[in-house]
Protein backbone atom coordinates (compact mmCIF):
# COMPACT_ATOMS: atom_id res chain seq x y z
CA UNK A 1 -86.46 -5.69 60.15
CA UNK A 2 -85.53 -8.23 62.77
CA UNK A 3 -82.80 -10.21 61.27
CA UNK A 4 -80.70 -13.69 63.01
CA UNK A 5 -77.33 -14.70 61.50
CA UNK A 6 -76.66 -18.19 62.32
CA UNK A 7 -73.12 -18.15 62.36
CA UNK A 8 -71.16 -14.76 62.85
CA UNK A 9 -67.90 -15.78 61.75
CA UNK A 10 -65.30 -14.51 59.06
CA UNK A 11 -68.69 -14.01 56.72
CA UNK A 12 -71.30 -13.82 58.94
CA UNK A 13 -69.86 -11.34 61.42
CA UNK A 14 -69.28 -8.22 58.90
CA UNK A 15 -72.65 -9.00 57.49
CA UNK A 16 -74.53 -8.92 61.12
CA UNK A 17 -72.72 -5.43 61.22
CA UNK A 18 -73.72 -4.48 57.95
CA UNK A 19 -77.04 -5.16 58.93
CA UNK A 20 -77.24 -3.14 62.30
CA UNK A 21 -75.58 -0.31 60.10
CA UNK A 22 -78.74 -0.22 58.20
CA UNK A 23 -81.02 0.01 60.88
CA UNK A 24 -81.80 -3.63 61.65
CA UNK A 25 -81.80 -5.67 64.17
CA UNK A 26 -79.63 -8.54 64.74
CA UNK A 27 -79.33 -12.08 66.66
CA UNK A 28 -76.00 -13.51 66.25
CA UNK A 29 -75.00 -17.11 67.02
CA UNK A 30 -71.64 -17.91 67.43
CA UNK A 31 -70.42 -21.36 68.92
CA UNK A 32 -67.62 -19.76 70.84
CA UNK A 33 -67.94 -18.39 74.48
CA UNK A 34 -65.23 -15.73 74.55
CA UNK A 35 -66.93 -13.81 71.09
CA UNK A 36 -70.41 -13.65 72.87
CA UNK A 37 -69.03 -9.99 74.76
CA UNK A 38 -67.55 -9.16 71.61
CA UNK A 39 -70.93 -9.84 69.58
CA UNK A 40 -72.78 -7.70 72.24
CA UNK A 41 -69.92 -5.02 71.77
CA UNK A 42 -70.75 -4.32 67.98
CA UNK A 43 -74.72 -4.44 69.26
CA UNK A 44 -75.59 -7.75 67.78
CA UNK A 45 -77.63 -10.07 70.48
CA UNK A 46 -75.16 -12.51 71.24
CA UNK A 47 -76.47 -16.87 71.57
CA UNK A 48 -73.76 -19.86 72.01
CA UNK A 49 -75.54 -22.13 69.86
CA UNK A 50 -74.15 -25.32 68.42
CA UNK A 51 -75.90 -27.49 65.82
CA UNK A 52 -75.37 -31.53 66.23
CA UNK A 53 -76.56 -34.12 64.74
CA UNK A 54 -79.68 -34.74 66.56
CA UNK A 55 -79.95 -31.75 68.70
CA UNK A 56 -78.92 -27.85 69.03
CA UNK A 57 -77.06 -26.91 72.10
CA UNK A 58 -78.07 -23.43 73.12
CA UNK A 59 -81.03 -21.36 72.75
CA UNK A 60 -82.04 -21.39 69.57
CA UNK A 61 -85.90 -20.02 70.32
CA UNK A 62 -84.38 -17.29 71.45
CA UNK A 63 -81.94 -16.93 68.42
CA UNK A 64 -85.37 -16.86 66.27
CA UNK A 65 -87.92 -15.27 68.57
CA UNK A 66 -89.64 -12.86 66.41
CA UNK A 67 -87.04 -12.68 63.66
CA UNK A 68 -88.58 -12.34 60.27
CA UNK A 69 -85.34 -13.71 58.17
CA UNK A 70 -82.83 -16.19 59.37
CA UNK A 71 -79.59 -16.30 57.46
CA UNK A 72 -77.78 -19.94 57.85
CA UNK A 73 -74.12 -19.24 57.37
CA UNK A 74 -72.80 -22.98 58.76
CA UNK A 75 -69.76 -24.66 56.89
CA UNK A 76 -70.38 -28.52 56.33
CA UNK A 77 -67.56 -28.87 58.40
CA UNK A 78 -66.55 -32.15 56.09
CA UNK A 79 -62.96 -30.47 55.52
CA UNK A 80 -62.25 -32.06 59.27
CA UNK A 81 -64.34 -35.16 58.91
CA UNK A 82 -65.84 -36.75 56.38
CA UNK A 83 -67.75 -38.74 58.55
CA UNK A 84 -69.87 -35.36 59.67
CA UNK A 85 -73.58 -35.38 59.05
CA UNK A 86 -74.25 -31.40 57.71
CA UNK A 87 -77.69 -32.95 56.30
CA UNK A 88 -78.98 -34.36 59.80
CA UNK A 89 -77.99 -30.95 61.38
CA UNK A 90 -79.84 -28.74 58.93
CA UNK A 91 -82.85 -31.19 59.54
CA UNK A 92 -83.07 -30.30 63.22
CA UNK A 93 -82.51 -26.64 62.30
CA UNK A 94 -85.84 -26.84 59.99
CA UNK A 95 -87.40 -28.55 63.00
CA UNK A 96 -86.52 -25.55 64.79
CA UNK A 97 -87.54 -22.83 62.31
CA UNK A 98 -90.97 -24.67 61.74
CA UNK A 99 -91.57 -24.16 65.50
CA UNK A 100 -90.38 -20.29 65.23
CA UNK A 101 -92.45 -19.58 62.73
CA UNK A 102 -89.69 -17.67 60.60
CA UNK A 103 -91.15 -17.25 56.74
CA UNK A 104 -88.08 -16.56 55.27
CA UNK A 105 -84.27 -18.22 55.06
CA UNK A 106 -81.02 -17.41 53.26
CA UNK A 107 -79.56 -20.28 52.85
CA UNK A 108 -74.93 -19.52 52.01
CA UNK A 109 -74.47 -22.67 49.82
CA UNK A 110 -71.36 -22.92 47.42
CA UNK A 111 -70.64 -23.96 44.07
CA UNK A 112 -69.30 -27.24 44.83
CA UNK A 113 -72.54 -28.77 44.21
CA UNK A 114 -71.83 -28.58 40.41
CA UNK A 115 -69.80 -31.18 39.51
CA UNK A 116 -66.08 -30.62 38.12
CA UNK A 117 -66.92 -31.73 34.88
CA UNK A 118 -69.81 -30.75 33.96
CA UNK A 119 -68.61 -27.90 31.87
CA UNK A 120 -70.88 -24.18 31.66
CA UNK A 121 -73.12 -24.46 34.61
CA UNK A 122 -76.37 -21.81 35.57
CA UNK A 123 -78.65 -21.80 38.14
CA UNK A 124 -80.45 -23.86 35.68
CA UNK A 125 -78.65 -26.97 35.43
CA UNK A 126 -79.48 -29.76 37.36
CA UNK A 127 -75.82 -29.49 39.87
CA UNK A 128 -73.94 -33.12 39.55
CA UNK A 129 -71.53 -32.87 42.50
CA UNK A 130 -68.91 -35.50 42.86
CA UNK A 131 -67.84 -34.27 46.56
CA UNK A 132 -69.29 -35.32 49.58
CA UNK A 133 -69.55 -31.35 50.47
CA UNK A 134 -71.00 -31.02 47.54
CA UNK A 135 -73.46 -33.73 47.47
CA UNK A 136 -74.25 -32.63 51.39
CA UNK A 137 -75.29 -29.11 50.11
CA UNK A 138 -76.99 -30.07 47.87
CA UNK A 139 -79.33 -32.20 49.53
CA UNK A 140 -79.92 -29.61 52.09
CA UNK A 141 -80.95 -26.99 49.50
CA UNK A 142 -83.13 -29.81 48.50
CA UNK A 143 -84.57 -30.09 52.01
CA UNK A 144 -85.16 -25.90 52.47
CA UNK A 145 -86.50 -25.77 49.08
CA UNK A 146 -89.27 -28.81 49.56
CA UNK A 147 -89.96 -27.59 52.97
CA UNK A 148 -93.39 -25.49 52.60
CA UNK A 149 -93.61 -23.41 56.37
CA UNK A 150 -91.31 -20.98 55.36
CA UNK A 151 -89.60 -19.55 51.49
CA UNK A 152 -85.90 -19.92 50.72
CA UNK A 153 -83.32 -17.89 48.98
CA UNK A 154 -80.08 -19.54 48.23
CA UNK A 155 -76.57 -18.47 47.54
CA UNK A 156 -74.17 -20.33 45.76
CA UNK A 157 -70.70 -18.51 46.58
CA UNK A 158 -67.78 -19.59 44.86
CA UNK A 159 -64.61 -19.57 47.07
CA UNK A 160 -64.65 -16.87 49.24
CA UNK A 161 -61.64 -14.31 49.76
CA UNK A 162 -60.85 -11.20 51.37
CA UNK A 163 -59.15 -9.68 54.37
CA UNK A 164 -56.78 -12.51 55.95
CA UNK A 165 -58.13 -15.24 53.73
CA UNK A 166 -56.79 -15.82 50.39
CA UNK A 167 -55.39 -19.68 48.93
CA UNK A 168 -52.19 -17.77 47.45
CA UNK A 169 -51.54 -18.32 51.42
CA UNK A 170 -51.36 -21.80 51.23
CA UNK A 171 -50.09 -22.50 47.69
CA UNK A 172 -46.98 -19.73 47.51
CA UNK A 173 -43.70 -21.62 46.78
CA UNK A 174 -45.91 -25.11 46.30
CA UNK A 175 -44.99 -27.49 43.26
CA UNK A 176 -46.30 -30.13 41.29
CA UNK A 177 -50.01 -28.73 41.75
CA UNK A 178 -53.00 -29.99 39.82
CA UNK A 179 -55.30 -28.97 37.90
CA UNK A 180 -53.68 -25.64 35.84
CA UNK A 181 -55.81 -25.37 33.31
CA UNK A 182 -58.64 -25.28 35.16
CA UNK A 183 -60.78 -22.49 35.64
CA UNK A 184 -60.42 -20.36 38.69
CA UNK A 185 -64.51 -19.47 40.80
CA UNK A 186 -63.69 -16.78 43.56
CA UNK A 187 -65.54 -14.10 45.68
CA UNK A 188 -64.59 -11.13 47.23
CA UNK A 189 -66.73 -10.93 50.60
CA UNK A 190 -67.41 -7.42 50.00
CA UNK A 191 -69.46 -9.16 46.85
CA UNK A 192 -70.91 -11.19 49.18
CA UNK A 193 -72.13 -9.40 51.81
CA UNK A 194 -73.93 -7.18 48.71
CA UNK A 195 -75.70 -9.81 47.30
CA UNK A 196 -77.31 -10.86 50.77
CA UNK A 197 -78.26 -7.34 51.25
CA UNK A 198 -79.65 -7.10 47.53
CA UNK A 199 -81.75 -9.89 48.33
CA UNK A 200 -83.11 -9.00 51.25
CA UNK A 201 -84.06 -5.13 49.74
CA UNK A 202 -85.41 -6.86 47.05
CA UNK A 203 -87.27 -9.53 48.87
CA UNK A 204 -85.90 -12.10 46.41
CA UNK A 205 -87.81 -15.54 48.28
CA UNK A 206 -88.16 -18.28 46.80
CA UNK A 207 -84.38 -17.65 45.16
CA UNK A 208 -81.41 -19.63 43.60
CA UNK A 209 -78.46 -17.37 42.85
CA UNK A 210 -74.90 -18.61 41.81
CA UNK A 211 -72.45 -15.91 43.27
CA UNK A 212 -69.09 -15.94 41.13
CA UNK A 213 -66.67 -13.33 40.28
CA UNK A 214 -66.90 -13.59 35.93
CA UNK A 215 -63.35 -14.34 35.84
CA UNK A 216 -61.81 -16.39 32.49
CA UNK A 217 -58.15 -17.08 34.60
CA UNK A 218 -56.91 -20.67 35.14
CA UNK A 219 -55.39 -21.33 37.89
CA UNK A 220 -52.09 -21.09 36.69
CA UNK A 221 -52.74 -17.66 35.39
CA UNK A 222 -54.62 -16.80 38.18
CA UNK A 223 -52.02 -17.66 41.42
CA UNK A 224 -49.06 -16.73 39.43
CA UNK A 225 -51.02 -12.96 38.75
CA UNK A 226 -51.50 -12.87 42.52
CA UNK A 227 -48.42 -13.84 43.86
CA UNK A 228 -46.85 -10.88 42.07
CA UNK A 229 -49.82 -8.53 43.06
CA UNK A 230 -49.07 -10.23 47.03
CA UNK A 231 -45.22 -10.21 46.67
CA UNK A 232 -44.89 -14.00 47.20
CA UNK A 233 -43.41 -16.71 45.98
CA UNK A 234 -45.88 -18.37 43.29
CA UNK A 235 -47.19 -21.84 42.96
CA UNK A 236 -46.10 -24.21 39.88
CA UNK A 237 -48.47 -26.54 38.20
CA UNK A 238 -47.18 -29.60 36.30
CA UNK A 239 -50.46 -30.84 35.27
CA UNK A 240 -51.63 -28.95 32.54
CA UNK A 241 -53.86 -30.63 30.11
CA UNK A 242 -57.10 -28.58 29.03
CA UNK A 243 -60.36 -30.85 29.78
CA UNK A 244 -62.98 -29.31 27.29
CA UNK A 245 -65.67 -29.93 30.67
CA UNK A 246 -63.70 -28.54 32.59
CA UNK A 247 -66.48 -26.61 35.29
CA UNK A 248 -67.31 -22.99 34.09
CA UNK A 249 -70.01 -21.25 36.23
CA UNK A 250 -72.21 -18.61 35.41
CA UNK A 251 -75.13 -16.67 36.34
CA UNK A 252 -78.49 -16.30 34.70
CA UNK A 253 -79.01 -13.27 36.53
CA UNK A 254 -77.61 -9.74 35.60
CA UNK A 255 -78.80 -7.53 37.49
CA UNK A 256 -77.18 -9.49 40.65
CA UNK A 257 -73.70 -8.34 39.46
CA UNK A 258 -70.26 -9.21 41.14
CA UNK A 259 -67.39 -6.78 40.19
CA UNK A 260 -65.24 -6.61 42.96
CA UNK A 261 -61.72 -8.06 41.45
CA UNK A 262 -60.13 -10.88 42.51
CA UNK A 263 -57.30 -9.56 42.32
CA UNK A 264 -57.83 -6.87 44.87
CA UNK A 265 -55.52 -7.73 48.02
């Protein structure tokens, strides 16, 4: 299978090899000049593509000539700026994938687009998000999903962790955090990368998957176990109350399992 990964960074790039591994092969976009040797390196052909908001810089016919799956693995980018239009890029992406004539998309979404309080959540509840990285997912799963040239599967990760990228990080030592009580959503990327793979074996399209490690920790329980697993310093929480909507999501879906621990450094 001919396979493009838009986006071969801390996700995208293990996957790509994963991928070429199994005997595909792979178009890799990255938006970086100096990883396009590297890319070519680990056999993935390598295209400096950036999306904006009312064009793509870079070859992105090439990126989809004859590829029968395109997997979109593009942060929001609203972490940096608010202000960013994710919605107005993914538009010009369809534009582009229209034109290709790709039939099938993975779309890497995230569990943001369920609301904090809207208490058990599947892949059948209607997601209430009350982020503006939420709210921009969700209207672009809304856009693949309504668009009719080609079928979408989408993944809704929860917070994704691994090798060099963990919040304990950030939060050792902190105090007077948030939130304690409520419920932890994490993903190992080895879980990740499975799932992707599962669905393409599988040829899961149209798809809606919600991605979460099963995991009843608050956050409390959950930084202070892996600070001690990590050897750091762990975070206090002073805001404790339990909200009885607080956001607890699950997955309809068995037989896509994720088992990987969270608490694997």
């Amino acid at each position: 299978m001919k396979i493009a990964v838009l986006g071969c960074g801390w996700l995208g790039l293990p996957l790509a090899e994963r991928l070429i591994a199994e005997g595909h092969t792979v178009n890799g976009s990255t938006t970086t000049e100096a990883k396009m040797e590297m890319l070519q390196e680990k056999q993935i052909t390598p295209f400096l593509l950036s999306l904006q908001e009312d064009t793509i810089e870079g070859d992105i016919e090439g990126l989809l000539h004859d590829i029968e799956v395109l997997i979109v693995n593009v942060p929001p980018g609203l972490r940096k700026s608010t202000a960013t239009n994710f919605v107005a890029k993914i538009k010009v992406l369809i534009s582009a994938i229209e034109k290709s004539g790709v039939q099938k998309v993975v779309f890497v979404s995230s569990t943001s687009v369920y609301g904090a309080n809207q208490g058990e959540v599947t892949e059948d509840t209607i997601p209430e998000p009350n982020t503006e990285s939420g709210r921009q997912l969700l209207a672009v799963e809304n856009l693949l999903n309504n668009t009719t040239s080609f079928k979408t599967a989408i993944i809704r990760f929860a917070g994704l962790i691994g090798p060099d990228r963990h919040p304990i990080k950030f939060l050792s030592g902190k105090r007077d955090l948030k939130n304690g009580k409520e419920l932890i959503h994490l993903i190992q990327f080895e879980d990740c990368i499975k799932l992707i793979l599962k669905i393409l074996r599988t040829d899961e399209f149209p798809f809606l998957l919600n991605a979460v490690y099963p995991s009843s920790l608050t956050k409390q329980e959950y930084y202070t176990k892996i600070a001690e697993v990590k050897n750091v310093e762990c975070p206090y929480f002073t805001d404790n109350k339990w909200n009885s909507e607080v956001k607890v999501v699950r997955s309809k879906f068995s037989q896509y399992s994720v088992n990987v621990s969270i608490l694997k450094c």
